[in-house]
Protein backbone atom coordinates (compact mmCIF):
# COMPACT_ATOMS: atom_id res chain seq x y z
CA UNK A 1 27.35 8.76 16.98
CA UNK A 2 25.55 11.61 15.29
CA UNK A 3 22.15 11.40 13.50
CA UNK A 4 21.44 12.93 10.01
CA UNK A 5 19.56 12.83 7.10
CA UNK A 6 20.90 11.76 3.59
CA UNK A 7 19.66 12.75 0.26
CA UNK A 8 19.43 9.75 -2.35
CA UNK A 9 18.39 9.36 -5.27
CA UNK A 10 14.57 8.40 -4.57
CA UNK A 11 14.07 9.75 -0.56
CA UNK A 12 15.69 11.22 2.33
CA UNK A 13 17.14 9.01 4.57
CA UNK A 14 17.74 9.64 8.49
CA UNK A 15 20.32 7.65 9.10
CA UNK A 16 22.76 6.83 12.73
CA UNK A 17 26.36 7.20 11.92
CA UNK A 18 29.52 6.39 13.31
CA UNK A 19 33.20 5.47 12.78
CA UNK A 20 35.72 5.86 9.34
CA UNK A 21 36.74 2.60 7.71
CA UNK A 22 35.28 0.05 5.84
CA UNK A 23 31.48 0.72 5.71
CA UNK A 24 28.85 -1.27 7.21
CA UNK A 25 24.92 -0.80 7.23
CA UNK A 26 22.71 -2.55 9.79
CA UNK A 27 18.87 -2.40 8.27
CA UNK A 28 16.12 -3.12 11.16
CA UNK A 29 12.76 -4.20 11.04
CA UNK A 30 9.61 -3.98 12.72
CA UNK A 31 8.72 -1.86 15.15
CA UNK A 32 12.21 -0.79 14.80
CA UNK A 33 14.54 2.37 13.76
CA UNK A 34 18.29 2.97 13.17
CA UNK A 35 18.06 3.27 16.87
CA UNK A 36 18.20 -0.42 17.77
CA UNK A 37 21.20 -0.26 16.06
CA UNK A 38 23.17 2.29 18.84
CA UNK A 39 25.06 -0.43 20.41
CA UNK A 40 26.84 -1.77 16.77
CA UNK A 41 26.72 1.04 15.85
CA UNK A 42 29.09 2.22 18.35
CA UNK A 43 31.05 -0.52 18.55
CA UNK A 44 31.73 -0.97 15.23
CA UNK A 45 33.18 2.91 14.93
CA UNK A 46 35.36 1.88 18.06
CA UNK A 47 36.74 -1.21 15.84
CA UNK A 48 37.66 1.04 13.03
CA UNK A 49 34.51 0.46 10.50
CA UNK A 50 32.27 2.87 9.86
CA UNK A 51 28.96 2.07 11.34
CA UNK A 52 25.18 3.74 9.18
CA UNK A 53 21.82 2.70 10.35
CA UNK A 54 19.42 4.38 8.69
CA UNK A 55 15.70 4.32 9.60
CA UNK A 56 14.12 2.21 6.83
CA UNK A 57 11.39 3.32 4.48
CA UNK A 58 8.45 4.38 6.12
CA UNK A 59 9.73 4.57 9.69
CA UNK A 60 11.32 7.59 11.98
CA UNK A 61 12.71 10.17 10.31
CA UNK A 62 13.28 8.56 6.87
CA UNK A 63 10.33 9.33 4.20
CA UNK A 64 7.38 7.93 3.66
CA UNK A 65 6.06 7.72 0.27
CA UNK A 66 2.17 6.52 -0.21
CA UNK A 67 0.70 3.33 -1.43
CA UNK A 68 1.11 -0.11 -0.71
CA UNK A 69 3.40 -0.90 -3.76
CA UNK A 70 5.85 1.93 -2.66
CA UNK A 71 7.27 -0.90 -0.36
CA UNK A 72 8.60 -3.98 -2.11
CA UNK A 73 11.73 -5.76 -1.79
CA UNK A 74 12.68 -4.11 -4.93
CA UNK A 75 12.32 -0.79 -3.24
CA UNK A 76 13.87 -1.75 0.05
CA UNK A 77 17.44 -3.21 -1.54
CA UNK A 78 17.40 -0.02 -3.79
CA UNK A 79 17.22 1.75 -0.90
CA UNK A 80 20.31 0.55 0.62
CA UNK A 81 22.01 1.03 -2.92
CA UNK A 82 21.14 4.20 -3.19
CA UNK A 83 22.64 4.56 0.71
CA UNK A 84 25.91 3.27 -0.21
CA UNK A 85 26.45 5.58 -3.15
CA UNK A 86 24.79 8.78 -0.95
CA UNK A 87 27.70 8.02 1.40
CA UNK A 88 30.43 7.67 -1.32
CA UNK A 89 31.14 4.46 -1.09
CA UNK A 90 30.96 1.68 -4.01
CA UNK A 91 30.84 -1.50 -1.56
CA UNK A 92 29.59 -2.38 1.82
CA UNK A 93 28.88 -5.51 4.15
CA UNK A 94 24.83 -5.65 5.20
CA UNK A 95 23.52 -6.87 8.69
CA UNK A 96 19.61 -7.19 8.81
CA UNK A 97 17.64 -7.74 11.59
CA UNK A 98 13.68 -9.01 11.99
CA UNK A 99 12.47 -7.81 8.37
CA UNK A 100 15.26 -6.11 7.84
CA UNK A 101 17.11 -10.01 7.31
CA UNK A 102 15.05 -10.41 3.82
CA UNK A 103 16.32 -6.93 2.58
CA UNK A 104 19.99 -8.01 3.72
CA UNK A 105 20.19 -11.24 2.42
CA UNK A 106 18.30 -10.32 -0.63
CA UNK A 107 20.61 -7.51 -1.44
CA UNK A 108 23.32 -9.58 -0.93
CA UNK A 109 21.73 -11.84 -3.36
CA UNK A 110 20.71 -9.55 -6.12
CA UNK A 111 23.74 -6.99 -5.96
CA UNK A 112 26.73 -9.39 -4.42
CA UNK A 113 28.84 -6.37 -6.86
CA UNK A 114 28.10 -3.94 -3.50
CA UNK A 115 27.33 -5.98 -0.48
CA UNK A 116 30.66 -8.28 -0.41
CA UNK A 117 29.28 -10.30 2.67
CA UNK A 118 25.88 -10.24 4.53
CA UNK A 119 24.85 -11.46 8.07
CA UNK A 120 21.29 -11.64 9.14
CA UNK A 121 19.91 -12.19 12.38
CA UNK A 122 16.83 -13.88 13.73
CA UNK A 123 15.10 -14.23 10.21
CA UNK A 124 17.01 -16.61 7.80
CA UNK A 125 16.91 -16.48 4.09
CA UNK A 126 13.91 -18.66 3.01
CA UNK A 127 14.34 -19.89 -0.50
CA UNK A 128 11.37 -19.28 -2.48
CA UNK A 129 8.48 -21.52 -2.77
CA UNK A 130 7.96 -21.78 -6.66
CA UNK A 131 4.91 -23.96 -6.68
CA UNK A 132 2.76 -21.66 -4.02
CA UNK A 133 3.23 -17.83 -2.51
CA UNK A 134 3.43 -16.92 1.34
CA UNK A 135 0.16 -15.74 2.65
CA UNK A 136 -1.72 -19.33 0.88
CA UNK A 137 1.42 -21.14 2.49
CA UNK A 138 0.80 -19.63 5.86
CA UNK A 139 -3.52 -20.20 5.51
CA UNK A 140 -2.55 -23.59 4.80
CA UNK A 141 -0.31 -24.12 7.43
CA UNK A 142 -2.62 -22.68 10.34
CA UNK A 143 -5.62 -24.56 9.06
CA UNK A 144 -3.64 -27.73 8.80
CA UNK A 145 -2.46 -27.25 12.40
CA UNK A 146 -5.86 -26.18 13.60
CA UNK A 147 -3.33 -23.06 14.80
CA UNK A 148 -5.78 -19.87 14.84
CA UNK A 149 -4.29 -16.83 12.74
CA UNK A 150 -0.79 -15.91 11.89
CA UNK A 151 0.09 -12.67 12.29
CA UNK A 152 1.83 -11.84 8.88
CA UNK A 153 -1.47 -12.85 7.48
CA UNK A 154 -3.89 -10.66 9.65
CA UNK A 155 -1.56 -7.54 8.73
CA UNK A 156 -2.82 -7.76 5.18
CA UNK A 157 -6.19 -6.57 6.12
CA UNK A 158 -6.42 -2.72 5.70
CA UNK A 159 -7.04 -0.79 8.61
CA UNK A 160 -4.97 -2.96 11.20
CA UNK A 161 -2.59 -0.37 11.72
CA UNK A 162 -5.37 1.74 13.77
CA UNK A 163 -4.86 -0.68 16.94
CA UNK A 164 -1.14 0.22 16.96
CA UNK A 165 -2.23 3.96 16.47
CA UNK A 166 -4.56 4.49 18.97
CA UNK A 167 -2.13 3.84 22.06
CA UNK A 168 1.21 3.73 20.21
CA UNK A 169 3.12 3.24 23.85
CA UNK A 170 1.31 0.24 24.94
CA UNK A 171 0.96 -0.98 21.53
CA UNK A 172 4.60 -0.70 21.36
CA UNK A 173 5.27 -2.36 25.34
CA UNK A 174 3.32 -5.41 24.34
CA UNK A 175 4.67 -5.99 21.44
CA UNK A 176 8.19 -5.44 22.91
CA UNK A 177 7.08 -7.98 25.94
CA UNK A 178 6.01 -10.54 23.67
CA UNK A 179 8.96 -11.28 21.76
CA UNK A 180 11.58 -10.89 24.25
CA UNK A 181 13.48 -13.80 25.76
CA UNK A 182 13.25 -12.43 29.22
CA UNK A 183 9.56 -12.88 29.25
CA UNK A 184 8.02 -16.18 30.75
CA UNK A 185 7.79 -18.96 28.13
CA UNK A 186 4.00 -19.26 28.49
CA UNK A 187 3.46 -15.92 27.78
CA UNK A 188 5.93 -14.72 24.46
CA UNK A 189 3.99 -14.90 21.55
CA UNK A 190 4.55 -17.34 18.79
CA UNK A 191 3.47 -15.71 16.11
CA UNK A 192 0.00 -17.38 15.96
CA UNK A 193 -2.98 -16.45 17.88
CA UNK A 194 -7.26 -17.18 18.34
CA UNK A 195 -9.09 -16.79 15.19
CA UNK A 196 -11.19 -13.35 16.13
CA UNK A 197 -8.34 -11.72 18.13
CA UNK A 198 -5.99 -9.26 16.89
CA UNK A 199 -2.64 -9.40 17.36
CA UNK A 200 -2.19 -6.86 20.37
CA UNK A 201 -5.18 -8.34 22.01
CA UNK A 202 -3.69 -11.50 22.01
CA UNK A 203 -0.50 -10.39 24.30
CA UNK A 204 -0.46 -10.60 27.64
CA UNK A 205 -0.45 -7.55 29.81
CA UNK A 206 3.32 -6.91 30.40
CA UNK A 207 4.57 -6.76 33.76
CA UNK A 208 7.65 -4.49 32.52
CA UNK A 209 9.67 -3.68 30.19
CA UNK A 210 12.13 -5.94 28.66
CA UNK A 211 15.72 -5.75 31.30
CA UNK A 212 17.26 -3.96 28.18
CA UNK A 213 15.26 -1.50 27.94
CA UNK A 214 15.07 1.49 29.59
CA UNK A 215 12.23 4.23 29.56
CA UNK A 216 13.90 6.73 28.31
CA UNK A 217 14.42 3.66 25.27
CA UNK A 218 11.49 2.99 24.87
CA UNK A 219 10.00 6.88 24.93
CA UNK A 220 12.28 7.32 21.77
CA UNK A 221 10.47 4.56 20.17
CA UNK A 222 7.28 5.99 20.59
CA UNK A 223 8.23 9.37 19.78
CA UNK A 224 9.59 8.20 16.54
CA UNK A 225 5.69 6.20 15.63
CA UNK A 226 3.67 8.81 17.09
CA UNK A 227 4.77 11.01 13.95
CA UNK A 228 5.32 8.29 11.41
CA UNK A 229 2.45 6.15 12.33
CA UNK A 230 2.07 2.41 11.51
CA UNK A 231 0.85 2.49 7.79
CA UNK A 232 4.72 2.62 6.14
CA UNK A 233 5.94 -0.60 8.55
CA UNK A 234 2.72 -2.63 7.71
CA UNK A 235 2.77 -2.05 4.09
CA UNK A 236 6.38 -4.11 3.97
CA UNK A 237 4.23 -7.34 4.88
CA UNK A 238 1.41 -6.35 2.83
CA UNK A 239 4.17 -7.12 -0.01
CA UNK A 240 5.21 -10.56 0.61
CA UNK A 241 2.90 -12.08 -1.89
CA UNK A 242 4.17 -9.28 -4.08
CA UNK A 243 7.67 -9.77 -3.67
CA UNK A 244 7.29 -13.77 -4.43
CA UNK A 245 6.16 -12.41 -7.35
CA UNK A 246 8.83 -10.36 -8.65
CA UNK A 247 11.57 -12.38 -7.38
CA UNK A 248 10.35 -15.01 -9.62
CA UNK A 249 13.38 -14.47 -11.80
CA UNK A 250 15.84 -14.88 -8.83
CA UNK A 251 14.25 -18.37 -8.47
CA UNK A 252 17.39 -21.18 -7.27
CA UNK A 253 19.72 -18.24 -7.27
CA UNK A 254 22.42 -18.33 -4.34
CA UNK A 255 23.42 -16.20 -1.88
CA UNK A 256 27.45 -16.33 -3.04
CA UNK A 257 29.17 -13.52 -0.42
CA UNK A 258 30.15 -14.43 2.75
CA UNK A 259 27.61 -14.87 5.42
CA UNK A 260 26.49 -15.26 8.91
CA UNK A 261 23.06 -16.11 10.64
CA UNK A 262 22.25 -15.59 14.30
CA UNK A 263 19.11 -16.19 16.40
CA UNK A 264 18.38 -16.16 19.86
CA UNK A 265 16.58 -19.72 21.03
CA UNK A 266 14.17 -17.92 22.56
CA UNK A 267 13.04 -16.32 19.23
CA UNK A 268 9.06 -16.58 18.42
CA UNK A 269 10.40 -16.53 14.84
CA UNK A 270 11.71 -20.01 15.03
CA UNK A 271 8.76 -21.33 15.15
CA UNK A 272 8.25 -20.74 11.12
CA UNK A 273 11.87 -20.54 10.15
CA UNK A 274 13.37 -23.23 11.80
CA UNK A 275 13.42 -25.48 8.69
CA UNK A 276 15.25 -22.55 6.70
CA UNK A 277 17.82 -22.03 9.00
CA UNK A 278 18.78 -25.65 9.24
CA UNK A 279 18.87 -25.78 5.43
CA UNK A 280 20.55 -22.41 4.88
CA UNK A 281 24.19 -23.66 3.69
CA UNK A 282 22.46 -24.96 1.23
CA UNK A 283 21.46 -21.36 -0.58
CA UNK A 284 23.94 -19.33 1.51
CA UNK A 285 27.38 -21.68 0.65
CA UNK A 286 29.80 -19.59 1.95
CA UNK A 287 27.86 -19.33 5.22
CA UNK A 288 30.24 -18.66 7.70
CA UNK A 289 28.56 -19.36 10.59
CA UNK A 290 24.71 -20.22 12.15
CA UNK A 291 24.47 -19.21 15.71
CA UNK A 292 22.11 -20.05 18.36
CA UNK A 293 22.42 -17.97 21.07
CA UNK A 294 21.09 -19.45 24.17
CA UNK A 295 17.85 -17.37 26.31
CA UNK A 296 18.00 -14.51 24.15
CA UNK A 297 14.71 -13.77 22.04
CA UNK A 298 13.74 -11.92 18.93
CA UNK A 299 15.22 -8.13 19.83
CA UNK A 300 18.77 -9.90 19.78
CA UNK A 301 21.26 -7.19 19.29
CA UNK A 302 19.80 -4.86 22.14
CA UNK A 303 18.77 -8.22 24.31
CA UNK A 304 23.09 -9.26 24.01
CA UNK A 305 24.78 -6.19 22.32
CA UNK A 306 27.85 -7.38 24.03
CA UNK A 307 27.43 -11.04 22.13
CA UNK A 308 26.07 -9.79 19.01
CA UNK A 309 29.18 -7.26 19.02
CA UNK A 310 31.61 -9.81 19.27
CA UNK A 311 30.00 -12.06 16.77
CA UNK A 312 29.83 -9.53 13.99
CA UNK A 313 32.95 -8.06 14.60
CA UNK A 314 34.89 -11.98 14.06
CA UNK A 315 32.87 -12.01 11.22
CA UNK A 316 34.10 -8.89 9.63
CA UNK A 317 37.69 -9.23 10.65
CA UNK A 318 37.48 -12.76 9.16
CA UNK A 319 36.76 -10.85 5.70
């Protein structure tokens, strides 16, 4: 594997590479980098693909352009179009992970022309709601269910990012502890938390890191957000109402490549997706596949690279 940057049309890209042969790109999402990628990545050079994840907007090495609006959906898939033709290729498959799912499946959705099959794991593609966007969905769904704050909601509010900042390492242990499927049921996160409480403050105090990762894992991690900060990452889900609206004109459209959905039972993410994965051959038809992978949690392709390796490459071979 060797790590580079790539000049596109709208921003460098630092991107993980590996492999010759049929290209695949893994997006990640958050607090992620191309990095939680190494063990595909690897393995997918070994089976005779060749393997690019790149560090998405706003994160690691890749650039960081300024404002909020800089980071739509719209942005994110041209992004990965812009990859494929930097690298000199005119088609790829796209594997998305956390919030880099949405970008994957909605890439595979919007330009089906360059990514000829799609797999996303641990966030399924959610159809959109035509009648009522995501953050007054989510309110509505908390107060209903008497169930505090949802985080996706609280990370609107401007300034949030200065918690993660101030102590990016333990910001980035807790929030690593929290969603893992090693950690104690009674104390992963699920996503909601006590009206008054930020997110971080609402974690436990880890006892560890997660068995996958290592320190000298995790020091790369904070290396990487120590110099990017946390104001790129949290302006993706200060989008989401945004993106509802500009995907208005993709409204009923189907995902019509070849897919495949994995998520760990484990997963804190379940507990707001679960009725979009069940109903997911209904927008994804040629869905391949919906896995539930027993114990693992949210980080699912460092938690069982071995699994998640075997999965993708049946996938791909069955292309």
């Amino acid at each position: 594997m060797r790590q580079h940057t790539i000049q596109t049309d709208t921003l460098n890209q630092q991107v993980l590479e590996a492999g010759s042969g049929p290209l695949v790109v893994f997006c990640h999402g958050f607090p992620e980098l191309g990095f939680s990628w190494r063990h595909q990545v690897q393995a997918l050079a070994d089976a005779g693909y060749r393997a690019v994840a790149p560090d998405m907007r706003g994160y690691g090495g890749t650039e960081r352009p300024d404002g909020v609006d800089a980071y739509s959906i719209l942005n994110l898939i041209g992004d990965m179009v812009d990859l494929v033709r930097a690298l000199g290729e005119e088609q790829a498959v796209i594997v998305g992970h956390d919030w880099g799912a949405p970008v994957a499946w909605h890439a595979a959705l919007l330009r089906p022309d360059i990514f000829r099959a799609v797999a996303g794991l641990s966030v399924p593609f959610q159809a959109r709601n035509a009648t009522r966007s995501p953050i007054a969905t989510w309110k509505a769904l908390t107060e209903a269910r008497n169930l505090g704050d949802f985080y996706i909601v609280r990370f609107q509010e401007p300034g949030v990012e200065a918690e993660f900042e101030a102590d990016v390492e333990q910001a980035l242990r807790r929030g690593f502890w929290a969603y893992d499927g090693a950690t104690p049921d009674a104390l992963r996160s699920t996503g909601f938390h006590p009206k008054g409480e930020s997110f971080l403050s609402s974690i436990s105090e880890p006892t560890g890191l997660p068995p996958w990762m290592s320190e000298a894992d995790l020091s790369a991690y904070v290396a990487a957000f120590r110099a990017s900060g946390f104001t790129g990452p949290l302006n993706w889900y200060r989008n989401v109402d945004r993106n509802w609206s500009l995907m208005a004109f993709a409204q009923n459209k189907t995902i019509d490549v070849p897919a495949l959905y994995v998520v760990g039972d484990k997963d804190p993410v379940r507990n707001y997706t679960a009725a979009a994965a069940a109903d997911l051959k209904r927008w994804v038809p040629r869905l391949v596949d919906n896995v539930l992978v027993e114990g693992a949690g949210h980080w699912i392709q460092q938690e069982r690279p071995d699994e998640i390796n075997r999965l993708l490459l049946g996938f791909l071979r069955g292309l």
